[in-house]
N, C-alpha and C. Protein backbone atom coordinates (compact mmCIF):
# COMPACT_ATOMS: atom_id res chain seq x y z
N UNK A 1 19.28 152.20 266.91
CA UNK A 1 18.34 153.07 266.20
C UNK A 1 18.49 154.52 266.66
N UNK A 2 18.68 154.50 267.74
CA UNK A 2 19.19 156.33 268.46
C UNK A 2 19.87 156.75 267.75
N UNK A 3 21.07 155.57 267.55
CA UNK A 3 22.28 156.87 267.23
C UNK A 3 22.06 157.57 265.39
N UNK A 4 21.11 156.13 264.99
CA UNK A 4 20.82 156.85 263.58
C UNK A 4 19.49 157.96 263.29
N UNK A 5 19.03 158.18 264.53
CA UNK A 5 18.40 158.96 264.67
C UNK A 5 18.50 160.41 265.09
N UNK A 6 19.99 160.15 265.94
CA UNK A 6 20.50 161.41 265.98
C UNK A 6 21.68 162.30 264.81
N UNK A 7 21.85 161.06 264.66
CA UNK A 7 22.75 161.19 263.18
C UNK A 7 22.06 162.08 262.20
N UNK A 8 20.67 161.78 261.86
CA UNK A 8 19.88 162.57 260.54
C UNK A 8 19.32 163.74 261.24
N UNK A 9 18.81 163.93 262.42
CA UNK A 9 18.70 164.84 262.98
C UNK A 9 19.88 166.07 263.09
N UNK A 10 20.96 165.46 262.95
CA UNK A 10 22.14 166.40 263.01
C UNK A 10 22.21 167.11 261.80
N UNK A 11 22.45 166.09 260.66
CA UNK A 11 22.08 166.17 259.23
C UNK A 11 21.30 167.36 258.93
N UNK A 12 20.19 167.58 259.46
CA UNK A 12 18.98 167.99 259.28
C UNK A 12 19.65 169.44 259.87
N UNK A 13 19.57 169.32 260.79
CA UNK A 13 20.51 170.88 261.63
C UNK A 13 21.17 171.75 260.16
N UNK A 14 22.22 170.87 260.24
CA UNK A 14 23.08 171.67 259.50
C UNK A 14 22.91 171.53 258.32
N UNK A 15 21.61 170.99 257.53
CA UNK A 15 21.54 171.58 256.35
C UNK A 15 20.45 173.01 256.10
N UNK A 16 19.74 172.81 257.78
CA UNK A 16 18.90 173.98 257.70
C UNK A 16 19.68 175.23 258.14
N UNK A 17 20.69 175.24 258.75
CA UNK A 17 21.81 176.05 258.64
C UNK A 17 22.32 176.83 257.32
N UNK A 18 22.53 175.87 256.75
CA UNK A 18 23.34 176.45 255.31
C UNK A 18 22.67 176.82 254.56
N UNK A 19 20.79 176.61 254.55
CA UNK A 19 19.90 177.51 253.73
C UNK A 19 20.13 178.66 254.32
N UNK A 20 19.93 178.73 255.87
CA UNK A 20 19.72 180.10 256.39
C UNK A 20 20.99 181.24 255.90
N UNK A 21 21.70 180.56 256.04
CA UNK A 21 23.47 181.27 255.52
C UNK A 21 22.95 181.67 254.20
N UNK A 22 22.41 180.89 253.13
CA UNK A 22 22.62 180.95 252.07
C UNK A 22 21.58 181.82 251.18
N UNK A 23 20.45 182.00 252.53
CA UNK A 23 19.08 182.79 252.24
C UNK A 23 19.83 184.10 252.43
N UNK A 24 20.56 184.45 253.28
CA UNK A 24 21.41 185.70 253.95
C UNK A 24 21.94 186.16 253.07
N UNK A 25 22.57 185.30 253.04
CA UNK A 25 23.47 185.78 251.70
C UNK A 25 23.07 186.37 249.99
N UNK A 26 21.50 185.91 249.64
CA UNK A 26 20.94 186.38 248.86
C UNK A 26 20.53 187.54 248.87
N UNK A 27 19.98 187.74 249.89
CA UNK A 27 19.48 189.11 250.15
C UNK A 27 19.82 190.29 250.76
N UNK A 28 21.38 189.92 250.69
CA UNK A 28 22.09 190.83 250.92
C UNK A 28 22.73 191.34 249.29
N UNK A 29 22.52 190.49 248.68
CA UNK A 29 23.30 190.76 247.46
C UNK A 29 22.47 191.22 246.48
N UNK A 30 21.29 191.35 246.66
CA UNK A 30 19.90 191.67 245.98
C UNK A 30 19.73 193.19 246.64
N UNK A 31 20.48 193.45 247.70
CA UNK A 31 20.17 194.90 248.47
C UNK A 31 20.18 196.18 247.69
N UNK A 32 19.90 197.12 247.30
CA UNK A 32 20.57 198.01 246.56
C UNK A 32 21.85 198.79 247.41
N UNK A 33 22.74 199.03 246.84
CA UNK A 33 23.91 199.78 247.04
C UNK A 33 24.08 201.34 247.54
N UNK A 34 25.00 201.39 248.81
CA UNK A 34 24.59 202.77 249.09
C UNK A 34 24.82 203.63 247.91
N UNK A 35 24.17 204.78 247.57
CA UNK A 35 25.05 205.91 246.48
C UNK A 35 26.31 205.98 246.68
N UNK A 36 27.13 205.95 245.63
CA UNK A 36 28.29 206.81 245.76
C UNK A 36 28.31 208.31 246.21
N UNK A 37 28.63 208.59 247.41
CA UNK A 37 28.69 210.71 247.53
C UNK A 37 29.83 211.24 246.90
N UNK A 38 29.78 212.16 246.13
CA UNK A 38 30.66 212.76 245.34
C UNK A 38 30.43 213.92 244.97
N UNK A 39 31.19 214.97 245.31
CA UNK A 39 31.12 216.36 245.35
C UNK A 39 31.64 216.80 244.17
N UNK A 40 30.65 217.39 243.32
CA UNK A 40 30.85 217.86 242.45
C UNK A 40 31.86 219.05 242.46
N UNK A 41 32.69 219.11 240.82
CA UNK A 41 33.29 220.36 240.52
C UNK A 41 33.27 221.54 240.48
N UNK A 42 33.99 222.33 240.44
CA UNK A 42 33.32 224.21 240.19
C UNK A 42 32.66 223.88 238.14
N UNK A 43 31.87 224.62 238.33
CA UNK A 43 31.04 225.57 238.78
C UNK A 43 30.23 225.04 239.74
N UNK A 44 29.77 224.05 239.60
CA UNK A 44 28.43 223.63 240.68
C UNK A 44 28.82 223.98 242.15
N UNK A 45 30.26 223.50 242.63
CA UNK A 45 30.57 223.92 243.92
C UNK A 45 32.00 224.63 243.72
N UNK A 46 31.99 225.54 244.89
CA UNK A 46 32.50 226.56 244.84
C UNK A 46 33.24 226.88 246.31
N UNK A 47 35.08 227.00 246.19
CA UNK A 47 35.46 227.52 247.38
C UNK A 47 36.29 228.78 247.19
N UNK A 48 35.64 229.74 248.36
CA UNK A 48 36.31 231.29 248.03
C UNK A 48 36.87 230.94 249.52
N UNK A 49 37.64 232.41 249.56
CA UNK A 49 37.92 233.47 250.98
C UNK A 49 38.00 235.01 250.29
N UNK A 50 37.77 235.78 251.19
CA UNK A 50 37.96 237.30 251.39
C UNK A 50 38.71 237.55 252.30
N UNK A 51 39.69 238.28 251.57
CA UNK A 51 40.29 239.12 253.10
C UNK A 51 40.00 240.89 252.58
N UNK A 52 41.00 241.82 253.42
CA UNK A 52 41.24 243.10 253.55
C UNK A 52 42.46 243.53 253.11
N UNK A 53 42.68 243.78 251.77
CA UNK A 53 44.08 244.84 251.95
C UNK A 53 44.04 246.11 251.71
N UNK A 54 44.72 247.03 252.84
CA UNK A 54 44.35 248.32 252.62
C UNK A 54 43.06 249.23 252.93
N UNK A 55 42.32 247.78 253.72
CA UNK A 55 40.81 248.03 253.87
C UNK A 55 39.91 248.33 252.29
N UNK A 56 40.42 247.93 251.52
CA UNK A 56 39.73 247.14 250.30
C UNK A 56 39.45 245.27 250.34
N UNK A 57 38.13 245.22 250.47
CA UNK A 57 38.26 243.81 250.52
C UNK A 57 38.55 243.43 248.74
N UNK A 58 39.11 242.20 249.27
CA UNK A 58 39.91 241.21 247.98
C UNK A 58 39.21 239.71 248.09
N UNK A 59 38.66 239.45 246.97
CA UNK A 59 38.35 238.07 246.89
C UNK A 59 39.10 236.79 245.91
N UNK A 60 39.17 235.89 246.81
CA UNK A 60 39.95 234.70 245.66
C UNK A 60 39.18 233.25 245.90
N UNK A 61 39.27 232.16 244.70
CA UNK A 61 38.77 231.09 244.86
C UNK A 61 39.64 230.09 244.93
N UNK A 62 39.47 228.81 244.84
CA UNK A 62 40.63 227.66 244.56
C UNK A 62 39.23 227.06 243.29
N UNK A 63 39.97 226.31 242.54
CA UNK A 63 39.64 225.63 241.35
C UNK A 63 39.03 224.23 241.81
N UNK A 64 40.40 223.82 241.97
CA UNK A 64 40.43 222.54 242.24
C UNK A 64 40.59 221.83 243.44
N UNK A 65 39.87 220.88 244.26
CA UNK A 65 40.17 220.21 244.98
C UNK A 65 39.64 218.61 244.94
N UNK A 66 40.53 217.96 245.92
CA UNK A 66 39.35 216.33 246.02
C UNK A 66 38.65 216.37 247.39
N UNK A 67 37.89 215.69 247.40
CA UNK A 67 37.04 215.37 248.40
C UNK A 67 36.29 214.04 248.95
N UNK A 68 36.51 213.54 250.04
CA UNK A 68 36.05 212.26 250.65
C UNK A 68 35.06 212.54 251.45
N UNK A 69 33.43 212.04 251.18
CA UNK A 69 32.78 212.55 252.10
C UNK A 69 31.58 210.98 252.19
N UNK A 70 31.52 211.17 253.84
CA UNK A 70 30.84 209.83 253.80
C UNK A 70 29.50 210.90 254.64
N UNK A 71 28.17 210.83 254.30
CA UNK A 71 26.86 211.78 255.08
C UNK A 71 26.09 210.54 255.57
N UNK A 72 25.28 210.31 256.18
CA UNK A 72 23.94 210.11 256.48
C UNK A 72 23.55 210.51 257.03
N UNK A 73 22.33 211.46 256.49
CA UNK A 73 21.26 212.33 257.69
C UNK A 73 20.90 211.72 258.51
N UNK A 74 20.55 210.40 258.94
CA UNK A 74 19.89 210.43 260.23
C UNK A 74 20.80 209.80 261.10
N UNK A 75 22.09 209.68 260.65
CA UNK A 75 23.42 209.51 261.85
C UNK A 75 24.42 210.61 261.82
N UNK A 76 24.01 212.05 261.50
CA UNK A 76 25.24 213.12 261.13
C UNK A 76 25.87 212.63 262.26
N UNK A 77 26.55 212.21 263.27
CA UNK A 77 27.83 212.56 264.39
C UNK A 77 28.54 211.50 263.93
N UNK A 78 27.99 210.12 263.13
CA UNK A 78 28.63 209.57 261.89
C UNK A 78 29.68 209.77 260.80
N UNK A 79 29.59 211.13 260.44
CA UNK A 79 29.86 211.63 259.21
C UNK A 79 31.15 212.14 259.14
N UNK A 80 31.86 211.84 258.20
CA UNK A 80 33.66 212.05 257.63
C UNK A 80 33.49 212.88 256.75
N UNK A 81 34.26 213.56 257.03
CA UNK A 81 34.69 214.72 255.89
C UNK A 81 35.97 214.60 255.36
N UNK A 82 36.78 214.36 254.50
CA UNK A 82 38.40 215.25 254.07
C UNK A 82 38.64 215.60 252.46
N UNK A 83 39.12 217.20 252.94
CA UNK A 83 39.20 217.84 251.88
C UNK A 83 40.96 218.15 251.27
N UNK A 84 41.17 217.38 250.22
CA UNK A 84 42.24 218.28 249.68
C UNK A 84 42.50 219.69 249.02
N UNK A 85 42.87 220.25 249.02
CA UNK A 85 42.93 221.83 248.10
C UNK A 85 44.04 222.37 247.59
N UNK A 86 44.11 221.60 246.18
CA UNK A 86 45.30 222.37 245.25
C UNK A 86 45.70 223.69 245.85
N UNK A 87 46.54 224.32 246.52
CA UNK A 87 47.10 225.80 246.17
C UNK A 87 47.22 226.47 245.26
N UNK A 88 47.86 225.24 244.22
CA UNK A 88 47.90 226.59 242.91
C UNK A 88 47.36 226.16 242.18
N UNK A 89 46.07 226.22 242.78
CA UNK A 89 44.57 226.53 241.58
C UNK A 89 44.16 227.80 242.01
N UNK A 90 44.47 228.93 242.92
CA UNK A 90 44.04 229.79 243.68
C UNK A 90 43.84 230.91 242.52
N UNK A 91 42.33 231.28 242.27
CA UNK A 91 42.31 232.49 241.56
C UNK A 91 42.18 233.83 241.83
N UNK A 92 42.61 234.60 241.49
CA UNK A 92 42.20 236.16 241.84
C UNK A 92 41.72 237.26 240.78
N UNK A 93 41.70 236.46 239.73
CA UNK A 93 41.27 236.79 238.28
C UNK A 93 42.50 237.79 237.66
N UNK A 94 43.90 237.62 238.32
CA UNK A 94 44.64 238.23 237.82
C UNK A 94 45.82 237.36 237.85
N UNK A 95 46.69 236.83 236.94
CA UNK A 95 48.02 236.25 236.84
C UNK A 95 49.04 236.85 237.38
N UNK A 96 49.38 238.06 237.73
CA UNK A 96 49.88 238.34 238.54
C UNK A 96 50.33 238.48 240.04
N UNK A 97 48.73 238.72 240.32
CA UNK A 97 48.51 238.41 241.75
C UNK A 97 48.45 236.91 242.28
N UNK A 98 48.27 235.69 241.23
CA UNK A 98 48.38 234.47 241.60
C UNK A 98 49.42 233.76 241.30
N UNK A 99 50.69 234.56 240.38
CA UNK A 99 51.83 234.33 240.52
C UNK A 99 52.43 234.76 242.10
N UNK A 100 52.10 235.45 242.67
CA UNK A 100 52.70 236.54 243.65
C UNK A 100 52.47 235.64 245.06
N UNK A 101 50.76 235.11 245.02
CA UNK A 101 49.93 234.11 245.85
C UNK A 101 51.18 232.84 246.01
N UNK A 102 51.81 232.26 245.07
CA UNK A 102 52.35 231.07 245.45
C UNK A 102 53.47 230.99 245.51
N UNK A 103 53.98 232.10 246.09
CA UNK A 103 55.68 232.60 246.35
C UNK A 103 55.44 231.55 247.95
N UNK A 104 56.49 232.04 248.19
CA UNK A 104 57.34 231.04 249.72
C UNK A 104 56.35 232.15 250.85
N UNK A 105 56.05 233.83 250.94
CA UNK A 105 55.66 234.50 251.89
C UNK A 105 54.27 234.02 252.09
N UNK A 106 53.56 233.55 250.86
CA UNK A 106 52.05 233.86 250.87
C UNK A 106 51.84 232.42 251.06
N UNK A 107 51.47 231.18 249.92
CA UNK A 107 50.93 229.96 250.00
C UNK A 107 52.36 229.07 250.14
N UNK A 108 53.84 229.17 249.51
CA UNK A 108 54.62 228.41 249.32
C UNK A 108 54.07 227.24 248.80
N UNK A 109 53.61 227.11 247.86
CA UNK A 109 53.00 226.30 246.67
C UNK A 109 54.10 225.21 246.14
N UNK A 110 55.48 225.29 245.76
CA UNK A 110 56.23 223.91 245.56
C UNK A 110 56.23 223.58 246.71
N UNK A 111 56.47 224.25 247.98
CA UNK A 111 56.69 223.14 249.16
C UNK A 111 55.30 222.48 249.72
N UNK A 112 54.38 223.46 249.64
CA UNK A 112 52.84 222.97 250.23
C UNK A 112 52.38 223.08 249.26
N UNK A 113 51.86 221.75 248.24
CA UNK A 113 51.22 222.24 247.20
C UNK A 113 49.46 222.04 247.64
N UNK A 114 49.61 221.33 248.50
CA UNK A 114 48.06 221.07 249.43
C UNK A 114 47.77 221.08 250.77
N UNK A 115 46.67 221.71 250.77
CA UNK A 115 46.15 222.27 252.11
C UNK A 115 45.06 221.17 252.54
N UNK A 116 44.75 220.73 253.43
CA UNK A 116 43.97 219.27 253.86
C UNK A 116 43.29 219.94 255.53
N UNK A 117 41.60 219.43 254.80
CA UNK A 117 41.01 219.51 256.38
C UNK A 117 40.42 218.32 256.48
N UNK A 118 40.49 217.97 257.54
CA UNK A 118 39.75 216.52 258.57
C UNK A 118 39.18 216.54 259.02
N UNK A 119 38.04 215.74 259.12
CA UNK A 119 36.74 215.92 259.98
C UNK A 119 36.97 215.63 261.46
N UNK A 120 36.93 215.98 262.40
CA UNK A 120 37.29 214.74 263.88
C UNK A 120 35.91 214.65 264.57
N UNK A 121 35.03 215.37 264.74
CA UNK A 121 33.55 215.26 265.42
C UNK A 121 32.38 216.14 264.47
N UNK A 122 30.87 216.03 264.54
CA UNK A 122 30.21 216.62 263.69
C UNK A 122 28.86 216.13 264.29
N UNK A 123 28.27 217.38 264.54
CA UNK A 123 26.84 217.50 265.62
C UNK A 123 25.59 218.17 264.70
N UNK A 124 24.68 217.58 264.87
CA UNK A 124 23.57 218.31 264.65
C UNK A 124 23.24 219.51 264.98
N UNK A 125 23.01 220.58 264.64
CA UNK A 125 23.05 222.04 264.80
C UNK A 125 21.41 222.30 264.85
N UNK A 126 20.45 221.68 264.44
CA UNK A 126 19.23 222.23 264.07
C UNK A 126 18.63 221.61 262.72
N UNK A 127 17.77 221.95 262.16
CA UNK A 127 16.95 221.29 260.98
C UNK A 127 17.72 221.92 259.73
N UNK A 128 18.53 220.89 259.60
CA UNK A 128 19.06 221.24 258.20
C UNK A 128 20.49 221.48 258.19
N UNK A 129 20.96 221.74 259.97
CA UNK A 129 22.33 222.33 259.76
C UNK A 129 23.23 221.76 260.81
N UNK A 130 24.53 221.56 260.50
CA UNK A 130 25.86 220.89 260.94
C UNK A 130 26.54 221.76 261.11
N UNK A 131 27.31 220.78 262.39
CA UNK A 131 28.55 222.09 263.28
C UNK A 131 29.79 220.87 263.03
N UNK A 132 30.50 221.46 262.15
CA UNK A 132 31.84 219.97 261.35
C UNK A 132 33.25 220.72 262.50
N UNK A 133 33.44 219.70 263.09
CA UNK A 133 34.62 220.62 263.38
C UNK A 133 35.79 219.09 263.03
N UNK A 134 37.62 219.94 262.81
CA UNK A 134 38.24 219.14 262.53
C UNK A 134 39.43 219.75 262.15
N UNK A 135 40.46 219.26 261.53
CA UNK A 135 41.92 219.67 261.91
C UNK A 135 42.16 220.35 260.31
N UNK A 136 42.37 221.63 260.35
CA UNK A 136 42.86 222.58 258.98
C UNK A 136 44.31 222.79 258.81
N UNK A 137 44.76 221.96 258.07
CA UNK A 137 46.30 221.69 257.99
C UNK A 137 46.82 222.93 256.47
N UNK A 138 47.27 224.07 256.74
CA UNK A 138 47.93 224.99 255.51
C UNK A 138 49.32 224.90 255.99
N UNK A 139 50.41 225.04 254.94
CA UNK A 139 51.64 225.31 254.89
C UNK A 139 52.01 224.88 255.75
N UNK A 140 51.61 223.51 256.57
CA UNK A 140 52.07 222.54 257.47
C UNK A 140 51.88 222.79 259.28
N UNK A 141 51.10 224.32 259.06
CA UNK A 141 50.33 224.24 260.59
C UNK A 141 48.98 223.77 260.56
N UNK A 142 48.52 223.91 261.45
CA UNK A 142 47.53 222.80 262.22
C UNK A 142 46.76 223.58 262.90
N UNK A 143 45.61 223.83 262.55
CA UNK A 143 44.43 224.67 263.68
C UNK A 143 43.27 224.16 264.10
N UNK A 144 42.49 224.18 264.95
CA UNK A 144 41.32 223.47 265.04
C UNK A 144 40.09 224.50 264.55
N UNK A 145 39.10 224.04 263.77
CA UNK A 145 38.34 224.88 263.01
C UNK A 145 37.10 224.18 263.19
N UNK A 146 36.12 225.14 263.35
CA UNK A 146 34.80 224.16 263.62
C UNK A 146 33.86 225.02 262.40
N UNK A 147 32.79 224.31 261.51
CA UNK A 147 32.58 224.69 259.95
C UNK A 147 31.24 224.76 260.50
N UNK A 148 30.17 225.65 260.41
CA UNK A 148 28.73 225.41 260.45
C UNK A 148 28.59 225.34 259.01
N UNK A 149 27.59 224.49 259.16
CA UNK A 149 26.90 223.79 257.37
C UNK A 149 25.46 224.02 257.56
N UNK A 150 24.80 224.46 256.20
CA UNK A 150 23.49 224.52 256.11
C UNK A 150 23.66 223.50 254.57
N UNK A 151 22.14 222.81 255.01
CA UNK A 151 22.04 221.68 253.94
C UNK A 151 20.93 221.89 253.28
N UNK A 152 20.42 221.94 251.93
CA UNK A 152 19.19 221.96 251.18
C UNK A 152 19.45 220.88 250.07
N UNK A 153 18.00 220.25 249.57
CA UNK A 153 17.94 219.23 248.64
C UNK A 153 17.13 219.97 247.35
N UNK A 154 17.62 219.46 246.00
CA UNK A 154 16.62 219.98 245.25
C UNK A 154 17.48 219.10 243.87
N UNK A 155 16.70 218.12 243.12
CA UNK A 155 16.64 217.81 241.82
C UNK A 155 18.15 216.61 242.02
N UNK A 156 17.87 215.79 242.80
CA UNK A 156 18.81 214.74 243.54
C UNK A 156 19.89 215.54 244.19
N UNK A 157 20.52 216.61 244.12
CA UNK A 157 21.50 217.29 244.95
C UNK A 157 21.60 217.86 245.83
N UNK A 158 22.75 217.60 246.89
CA UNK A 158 22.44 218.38 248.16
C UNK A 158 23.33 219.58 248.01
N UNK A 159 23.08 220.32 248.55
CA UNK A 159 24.50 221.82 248.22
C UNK A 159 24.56 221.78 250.18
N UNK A 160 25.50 221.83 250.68
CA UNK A 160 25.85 222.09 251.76
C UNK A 160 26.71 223.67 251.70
N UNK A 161 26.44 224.81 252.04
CA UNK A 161 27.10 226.10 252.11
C UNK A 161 27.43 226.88 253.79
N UNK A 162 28.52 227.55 253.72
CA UNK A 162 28.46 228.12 254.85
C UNK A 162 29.74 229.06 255.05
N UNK A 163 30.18 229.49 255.95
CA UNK A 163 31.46 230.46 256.36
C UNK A 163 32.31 230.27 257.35
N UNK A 164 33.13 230.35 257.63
CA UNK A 164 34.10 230.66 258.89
C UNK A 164 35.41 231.23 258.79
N UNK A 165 35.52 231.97 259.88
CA UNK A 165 37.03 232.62 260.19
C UNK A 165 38.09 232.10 260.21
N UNK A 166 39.40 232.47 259.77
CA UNK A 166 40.21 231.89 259.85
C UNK A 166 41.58 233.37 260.22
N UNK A 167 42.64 232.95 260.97
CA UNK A 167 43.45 234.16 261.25
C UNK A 167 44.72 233.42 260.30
N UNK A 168 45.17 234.19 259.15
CA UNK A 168 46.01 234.35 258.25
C UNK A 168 47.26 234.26 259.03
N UNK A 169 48.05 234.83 260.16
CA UNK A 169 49.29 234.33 260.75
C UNK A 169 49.13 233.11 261.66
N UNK A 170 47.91 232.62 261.92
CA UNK A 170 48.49 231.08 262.46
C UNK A 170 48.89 230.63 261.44
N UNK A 171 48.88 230.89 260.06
CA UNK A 171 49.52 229.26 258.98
C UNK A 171 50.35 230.16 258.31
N UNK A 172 50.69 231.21 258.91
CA UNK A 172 52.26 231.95 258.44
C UNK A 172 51.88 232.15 256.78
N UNK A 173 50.38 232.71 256.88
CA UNK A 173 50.52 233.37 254.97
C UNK A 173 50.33 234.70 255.66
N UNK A 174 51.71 235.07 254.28
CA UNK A 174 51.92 236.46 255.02
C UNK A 174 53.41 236.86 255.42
N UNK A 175 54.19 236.18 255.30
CA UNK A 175 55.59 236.17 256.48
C UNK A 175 56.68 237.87 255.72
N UNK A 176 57.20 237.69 256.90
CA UNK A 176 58.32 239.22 256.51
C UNK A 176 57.31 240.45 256.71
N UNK A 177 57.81 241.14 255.51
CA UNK A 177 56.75 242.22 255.63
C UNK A 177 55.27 242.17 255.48
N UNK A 178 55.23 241.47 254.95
CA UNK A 178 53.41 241.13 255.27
C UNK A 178 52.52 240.73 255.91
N UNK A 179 53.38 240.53 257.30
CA UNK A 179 53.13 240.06 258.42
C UNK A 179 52.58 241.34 258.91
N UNK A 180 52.27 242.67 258.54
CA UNK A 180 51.67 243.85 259.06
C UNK A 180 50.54 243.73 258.86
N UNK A 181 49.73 243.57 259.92
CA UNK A 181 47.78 243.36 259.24
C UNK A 181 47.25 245.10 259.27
N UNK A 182 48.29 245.76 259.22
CA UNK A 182 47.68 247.31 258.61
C UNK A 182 47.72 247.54 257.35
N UNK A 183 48.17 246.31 256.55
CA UNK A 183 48.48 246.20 254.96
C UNK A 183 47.58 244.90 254.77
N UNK A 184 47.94 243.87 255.34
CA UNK A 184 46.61 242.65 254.98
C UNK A 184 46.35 242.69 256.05
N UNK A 185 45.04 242.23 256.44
CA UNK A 185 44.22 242.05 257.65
C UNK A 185 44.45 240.79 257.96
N UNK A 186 44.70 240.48 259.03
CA UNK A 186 44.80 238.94 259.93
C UNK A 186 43.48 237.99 259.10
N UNK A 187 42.84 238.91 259.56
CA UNK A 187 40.99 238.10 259.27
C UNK A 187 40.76 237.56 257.87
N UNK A 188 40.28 236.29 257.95
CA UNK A 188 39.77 235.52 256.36
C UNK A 188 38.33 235.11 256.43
N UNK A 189 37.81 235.37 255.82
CA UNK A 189 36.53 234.91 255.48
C UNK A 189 37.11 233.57 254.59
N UNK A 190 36.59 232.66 254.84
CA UNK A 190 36.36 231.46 254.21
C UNK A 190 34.58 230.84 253.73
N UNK A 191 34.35 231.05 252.99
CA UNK A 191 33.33 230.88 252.37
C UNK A 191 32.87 228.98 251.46
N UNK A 192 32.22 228.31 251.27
CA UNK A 192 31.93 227.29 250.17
C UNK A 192 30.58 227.07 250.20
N UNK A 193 30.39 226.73 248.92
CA UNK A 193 29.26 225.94 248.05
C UNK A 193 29.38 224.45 247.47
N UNK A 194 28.87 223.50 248.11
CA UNK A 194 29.66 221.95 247.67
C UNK A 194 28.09 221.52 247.29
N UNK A 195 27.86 220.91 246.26
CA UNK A 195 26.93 220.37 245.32
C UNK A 195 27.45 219.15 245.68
N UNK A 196 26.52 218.18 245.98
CA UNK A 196 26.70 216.83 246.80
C UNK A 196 25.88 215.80 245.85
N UNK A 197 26.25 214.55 245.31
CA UNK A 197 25.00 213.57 244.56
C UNK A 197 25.50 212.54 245.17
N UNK A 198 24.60 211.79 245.57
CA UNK A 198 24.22 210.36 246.09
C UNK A 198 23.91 210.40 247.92
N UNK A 199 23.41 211.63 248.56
CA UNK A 199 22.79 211.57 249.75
C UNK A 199 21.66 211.46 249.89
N UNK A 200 21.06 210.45 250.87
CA UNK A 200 19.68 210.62 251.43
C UNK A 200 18.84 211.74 251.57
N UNK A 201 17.92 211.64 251.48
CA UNK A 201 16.18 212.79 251.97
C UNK A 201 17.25 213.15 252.70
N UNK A 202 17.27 214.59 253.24
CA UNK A 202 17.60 214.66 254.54
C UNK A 202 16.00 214.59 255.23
């Protein structure tokens, strides 16, 4: 009589097992789904730089890029960033000057047709704002760049905006004679506006 007693008892185990599995499994599948994050296009978001030529500042944008971005506000040191950036989407509102932009001295656009930044660490800065730092790969050099971000919510979208420096001869735009920063200035303002849908409250 034991052993058929331990027998259904066993029975019993493992069928209350396979509800529990099978309860799990429901309500995981009943969960709602994180948002997709997806950074919207220009107009909504927007990447410039400024530089100096001649001590006239000059401004240009890029058009087009892709973007992989994984956020959650209440784990930012969590958070992945990577950005691709067409080169020759680069505008200056003149065809000339963005013919001129994707010669071999300035962007070299058939050989680098994309410029790629990587997220590698990313800290909380304060209420609302991120310190992204990570690897800025142009015309196949490599710099370490750290991005402060300010974040606001309004009408499901997040816009993350902000600035940083960048020196024009570490990634060799510029080479030969234009390598004189008494004609272009070393210094870049790098500027963006990224319109964000599917992030949390912050």
């Amino acid at each position: 009589m034991s052993a058929f007693f331990l027998l259904f008892v066993c029975k019993d185990i493992v069928m209350m097992r396979r509800s529990l599995i099978l309860a799990a499994l429901a309500v995981l599948s009943s969960a709602p789904a994180l948002a997709q994050q997806k950074v919207l296009p220009t107009p909504q978001s927007q990447l410039g730089f400024t530089f100096r030529q001649m001590g006239v500042p000059v401004q240009g944008q890029f058009k087009t890029w892709d973007a992989q971005l994984s956020f959650d506000p209440k784990k930012p040191e969590a958070t992945t960033v990577k950005f691709n950036v067409n080169m020759g989407s680069v505008s200056f509102g003149a065809a000339e000057t963005e013919a001129e932009a994707a010669k071999a001295p300035w962007f070299n656009v058939p050989k680098f047709p994309q410029a790629q930044f990587q997220s590698t660490a990313v800290k909380a800065a304060g209420p609302g704002k991120l310190a992204v730092s990570g690897k800025l790969n142009i015309k196949g050099s490599v710099r370490d760049v750290t991005v402060p971000v300010s974040l606001s919510q309004a009408g499901g979208v997040t816009t993350a905006t902000g600035t940083f420096a960048i020196k024009r001869l570490d990634f060799k735009i510029g080479d030969g004679e234009w390598a004189d920063t008494s004609i272009v200035a070393d210094d870049v303002q790098v500027n963006f506006k990224f319109a964000v849908q599917g992030v949390a409250p912050l």
